[in-house]
Protein backbone atom coordinates (compact mmCIF):
# COMPACT_ATOMS: atom_id res chain seq x y z
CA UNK A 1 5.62 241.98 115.67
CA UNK A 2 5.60 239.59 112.91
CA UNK A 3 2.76 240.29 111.01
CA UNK A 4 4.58 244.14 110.70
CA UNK A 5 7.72 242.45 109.47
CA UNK A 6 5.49 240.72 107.07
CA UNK A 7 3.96 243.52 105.98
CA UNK A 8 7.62 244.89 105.89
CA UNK A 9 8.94 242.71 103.51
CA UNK A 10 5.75 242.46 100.81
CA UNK A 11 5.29 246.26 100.98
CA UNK A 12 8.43 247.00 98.32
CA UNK A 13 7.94 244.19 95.87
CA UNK A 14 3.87 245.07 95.80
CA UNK A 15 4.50 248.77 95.15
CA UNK A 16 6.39 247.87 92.43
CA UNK A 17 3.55 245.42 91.27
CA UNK A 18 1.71 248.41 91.28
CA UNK A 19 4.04 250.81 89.19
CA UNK A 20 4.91 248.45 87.11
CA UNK A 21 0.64 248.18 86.13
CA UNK A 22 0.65 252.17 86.25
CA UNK A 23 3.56 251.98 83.69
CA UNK A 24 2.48 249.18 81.88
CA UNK A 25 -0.86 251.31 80.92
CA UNK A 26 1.53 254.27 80.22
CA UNK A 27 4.05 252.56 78.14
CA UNK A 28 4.49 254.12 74.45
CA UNK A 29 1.82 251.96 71.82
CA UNK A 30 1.56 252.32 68.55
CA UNK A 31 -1.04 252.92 66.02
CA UNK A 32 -1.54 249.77 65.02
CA UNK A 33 -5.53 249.02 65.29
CA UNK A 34 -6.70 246.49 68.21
CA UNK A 35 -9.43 244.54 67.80
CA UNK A 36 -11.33 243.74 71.00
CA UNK A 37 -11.35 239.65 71.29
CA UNK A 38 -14.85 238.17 72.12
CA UNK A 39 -13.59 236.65 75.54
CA UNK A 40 -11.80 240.13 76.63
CA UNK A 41 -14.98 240.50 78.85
CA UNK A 42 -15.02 237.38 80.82
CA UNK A 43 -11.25 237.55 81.47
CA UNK A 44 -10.10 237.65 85.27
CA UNK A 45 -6.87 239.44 84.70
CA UNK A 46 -6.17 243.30 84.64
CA UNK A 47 -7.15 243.53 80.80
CA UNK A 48 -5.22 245.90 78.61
CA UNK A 49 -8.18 247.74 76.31
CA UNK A 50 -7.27 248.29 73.75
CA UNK A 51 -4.73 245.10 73.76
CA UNK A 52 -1.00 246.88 73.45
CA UNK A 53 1.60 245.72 70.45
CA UNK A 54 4.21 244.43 71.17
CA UNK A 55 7.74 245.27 69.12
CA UNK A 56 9.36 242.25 68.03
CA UNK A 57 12.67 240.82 70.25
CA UNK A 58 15.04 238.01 69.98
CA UNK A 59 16.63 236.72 72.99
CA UNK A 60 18.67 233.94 74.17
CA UNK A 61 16.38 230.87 75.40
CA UNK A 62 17.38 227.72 77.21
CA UNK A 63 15.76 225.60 74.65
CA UNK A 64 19.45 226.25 73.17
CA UNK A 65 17.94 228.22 70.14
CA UNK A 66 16.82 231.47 70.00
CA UNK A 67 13.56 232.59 70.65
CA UNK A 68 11.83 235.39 68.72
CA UNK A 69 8.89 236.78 69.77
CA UNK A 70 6.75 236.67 66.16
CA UNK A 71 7.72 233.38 65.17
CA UNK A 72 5.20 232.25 68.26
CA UNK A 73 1.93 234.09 66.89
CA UNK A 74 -1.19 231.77 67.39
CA UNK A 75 0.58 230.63 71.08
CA UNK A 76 -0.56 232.05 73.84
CA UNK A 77 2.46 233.16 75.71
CA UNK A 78 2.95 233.90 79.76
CA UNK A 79 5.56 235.95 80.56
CA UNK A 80 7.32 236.74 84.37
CA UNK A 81 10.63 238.58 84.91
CA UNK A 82 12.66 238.14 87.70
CA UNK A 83 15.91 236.26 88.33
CA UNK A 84 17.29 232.84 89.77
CA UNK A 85 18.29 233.73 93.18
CA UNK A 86 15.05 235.48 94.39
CA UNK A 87 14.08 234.52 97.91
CA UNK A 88 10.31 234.65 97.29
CA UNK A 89 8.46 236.17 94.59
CA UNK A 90 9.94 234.03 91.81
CA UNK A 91 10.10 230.58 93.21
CA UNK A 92 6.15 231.31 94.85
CA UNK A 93 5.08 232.44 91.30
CA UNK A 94 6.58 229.52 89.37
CA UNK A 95 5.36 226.78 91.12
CA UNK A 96 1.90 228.49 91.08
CA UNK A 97 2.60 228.50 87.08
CA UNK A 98 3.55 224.72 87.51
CA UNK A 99 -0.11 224.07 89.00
CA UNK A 100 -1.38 226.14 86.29
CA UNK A 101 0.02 224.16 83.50
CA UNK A 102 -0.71 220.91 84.44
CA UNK A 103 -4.62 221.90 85.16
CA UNK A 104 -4.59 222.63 81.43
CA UNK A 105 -3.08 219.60 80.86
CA UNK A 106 0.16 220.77 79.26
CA UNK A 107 -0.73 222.27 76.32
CA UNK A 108 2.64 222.58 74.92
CA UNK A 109 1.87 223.48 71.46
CA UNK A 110 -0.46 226.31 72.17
CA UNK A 111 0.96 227.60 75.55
CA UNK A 112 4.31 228.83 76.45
CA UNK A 113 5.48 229.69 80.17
CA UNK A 114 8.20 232.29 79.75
CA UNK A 115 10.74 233.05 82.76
CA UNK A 116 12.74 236.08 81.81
CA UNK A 117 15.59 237.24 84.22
CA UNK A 118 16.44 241.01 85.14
CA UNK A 119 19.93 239.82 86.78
CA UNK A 120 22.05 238.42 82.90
CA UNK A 121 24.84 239.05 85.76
CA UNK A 122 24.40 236.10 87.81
CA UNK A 123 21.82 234.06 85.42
CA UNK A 124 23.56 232.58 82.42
CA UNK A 125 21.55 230.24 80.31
CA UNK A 126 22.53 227.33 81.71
CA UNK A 127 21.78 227.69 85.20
CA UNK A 128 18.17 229.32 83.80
CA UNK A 129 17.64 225.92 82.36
CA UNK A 130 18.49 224.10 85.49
CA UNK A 131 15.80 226.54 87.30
CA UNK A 132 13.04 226.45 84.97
CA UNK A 133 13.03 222.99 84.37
CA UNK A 134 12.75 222.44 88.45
CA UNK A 135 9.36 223.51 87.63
CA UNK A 136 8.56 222.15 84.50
CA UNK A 137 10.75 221.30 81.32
CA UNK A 138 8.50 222.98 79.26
CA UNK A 139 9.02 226.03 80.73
CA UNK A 140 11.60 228.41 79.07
CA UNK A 141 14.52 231.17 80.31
CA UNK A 142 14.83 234.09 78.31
CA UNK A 143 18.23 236.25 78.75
CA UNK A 144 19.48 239.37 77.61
CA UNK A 145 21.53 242.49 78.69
CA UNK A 146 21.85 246.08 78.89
CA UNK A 147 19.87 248.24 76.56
CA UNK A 148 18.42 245.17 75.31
CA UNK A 149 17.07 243.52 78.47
CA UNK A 150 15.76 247.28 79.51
CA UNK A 151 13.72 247.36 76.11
CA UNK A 152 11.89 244.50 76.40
CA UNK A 153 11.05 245.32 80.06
CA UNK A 154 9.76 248.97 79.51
CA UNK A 155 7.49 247.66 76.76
CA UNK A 156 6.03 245.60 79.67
CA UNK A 157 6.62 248.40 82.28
CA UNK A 158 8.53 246.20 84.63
CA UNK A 159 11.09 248.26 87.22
CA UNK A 160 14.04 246.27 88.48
CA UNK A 161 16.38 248.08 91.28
CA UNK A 162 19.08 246.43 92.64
CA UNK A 163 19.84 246.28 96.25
CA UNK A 164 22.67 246.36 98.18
CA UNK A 165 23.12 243.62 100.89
CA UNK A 166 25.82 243.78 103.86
CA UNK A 167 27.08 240.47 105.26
CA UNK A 168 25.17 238.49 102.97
CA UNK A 169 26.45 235.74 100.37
CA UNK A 170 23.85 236.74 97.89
CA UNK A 171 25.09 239.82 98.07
CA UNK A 172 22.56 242.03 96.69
CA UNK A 173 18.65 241.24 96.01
CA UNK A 174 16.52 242.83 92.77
CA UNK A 175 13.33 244.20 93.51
CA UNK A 176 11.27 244.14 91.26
CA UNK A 177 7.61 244.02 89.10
CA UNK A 178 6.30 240.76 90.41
CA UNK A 179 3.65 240.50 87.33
CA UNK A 180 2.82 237.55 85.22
CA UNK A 181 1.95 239.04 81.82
CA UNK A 182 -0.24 237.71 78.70
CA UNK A 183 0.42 237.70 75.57
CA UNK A 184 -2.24 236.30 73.37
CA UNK A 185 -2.26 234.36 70.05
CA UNK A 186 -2.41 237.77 67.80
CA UNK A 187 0.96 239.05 69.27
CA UNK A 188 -0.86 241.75 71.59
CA UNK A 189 -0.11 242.17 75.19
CA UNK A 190 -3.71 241.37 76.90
CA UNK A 191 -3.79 241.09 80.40
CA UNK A 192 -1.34 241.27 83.53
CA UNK A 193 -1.52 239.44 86.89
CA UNK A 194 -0.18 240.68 89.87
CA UNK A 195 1.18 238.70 92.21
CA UNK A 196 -1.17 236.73 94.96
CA UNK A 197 -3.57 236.21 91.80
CA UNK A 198 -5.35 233.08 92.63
CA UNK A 199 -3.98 230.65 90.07
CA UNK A 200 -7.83 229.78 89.29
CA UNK A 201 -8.48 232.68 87.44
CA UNK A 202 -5.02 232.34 85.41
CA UNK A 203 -6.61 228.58 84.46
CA UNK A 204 -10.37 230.17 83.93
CA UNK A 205 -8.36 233.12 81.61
CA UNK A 206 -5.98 230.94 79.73
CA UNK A 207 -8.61 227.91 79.35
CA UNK A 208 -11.08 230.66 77.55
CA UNK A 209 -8.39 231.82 75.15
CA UNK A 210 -6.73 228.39 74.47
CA UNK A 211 -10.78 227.54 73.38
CA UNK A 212 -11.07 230.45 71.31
CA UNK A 213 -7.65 229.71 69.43
């Protein structure tokens, strides 16, 4: 009885996983010309091949300035959306990232760990601050709304739906893509995670490209 509940409750949030992967690979690219890096081979992650632009954004950060998206090229750059008040996904994920960063040894300069929330609703900037830096304080909220939170996420393929809840003080719950995704130092989305990747191979993945910088 409770592995099927189990099974119950990770089958939505995987299938999105999964659609937001399928989407990911079907998103619009440009014509910009990818070069293949030399490490693309030995990478662990679901590699994107070619490696996909991505079109420039500015968003709100809790660093309290705002961060923009080209002014990071030569950082390798991690990326998760989700939001705040999410049960499991998000708070599993981040202290997986927390484990992560510290077996690279903090590499602030070089590395960013990017939190960006599909509920601007309930997540302001300040409580994003107080959450990410539970984790680590080098680890940044991103924030934006409407037509400009749902551009950034279909250039990454993420789905969000919101869910009703009865008798419940959150209220409602977002399901949603439960991907980590990289960015690498040239700008160019590069490889995706889904969620349950062993945080190993995000170490073995990140270590190779933080070498090849």
């Amino acid at each position: 009885m409770f592995r099927d509940s189990a099974v119950i409750k990770l089958s939505r949030p995987l299938t999105l996983c999964l659609i937001g992967l399928l989407l990911a690979g079907c998103a619009a690219t440009t014509t910009e010309s990818a070069s293949v890096p030399d490490y693309a081979g030995q990478l662990r992650g679901a590699v994107f091949e070619p490696s996909r632009a991505i079109d420039d954004f500015s968003l709100a950060a809790t660093t309290g300035d705002t961060f923009t998206l080209s002014q990071h090229r030569g950082e390798t750059l991690l990326i998760y959306f989700g939001y705040r008040t999410c049960p499991d996904f998000c708070p599993t994920t981040f202290a997986e990232l927390k484990r992560v960063y510290e077996a690279l040894d903090e590499p602030e300069d070089k590395l960013k760990i990017l939190f960006m929330t599909v509920d601007p609703e309930r997540d302001t900037i300040d409580n994003l601050t107080l959450y990410t830096q539970a984790f680590h304080e080098d680890f940044v909220g991103l924030r934006a709304e409407g037509e400009t939170l749902q551009q950034v996420m279909d250039q990454f393929g993420v789905v969000a739906e919101r869910r009703q809840l009865a008798d419940s003080p959150l209220s409602y719950l977002i399901d949603h893509t439960a991907s980590l995704f990289l960015i690498g130092p040239d700008g160019r989305l590069q490889a995706q995670y889904l969620y349950g990747t062993n945080y190993r191979d995000i170490v073995h993945d990140l270590q190779i490209i933080l070498d090849a910088a």
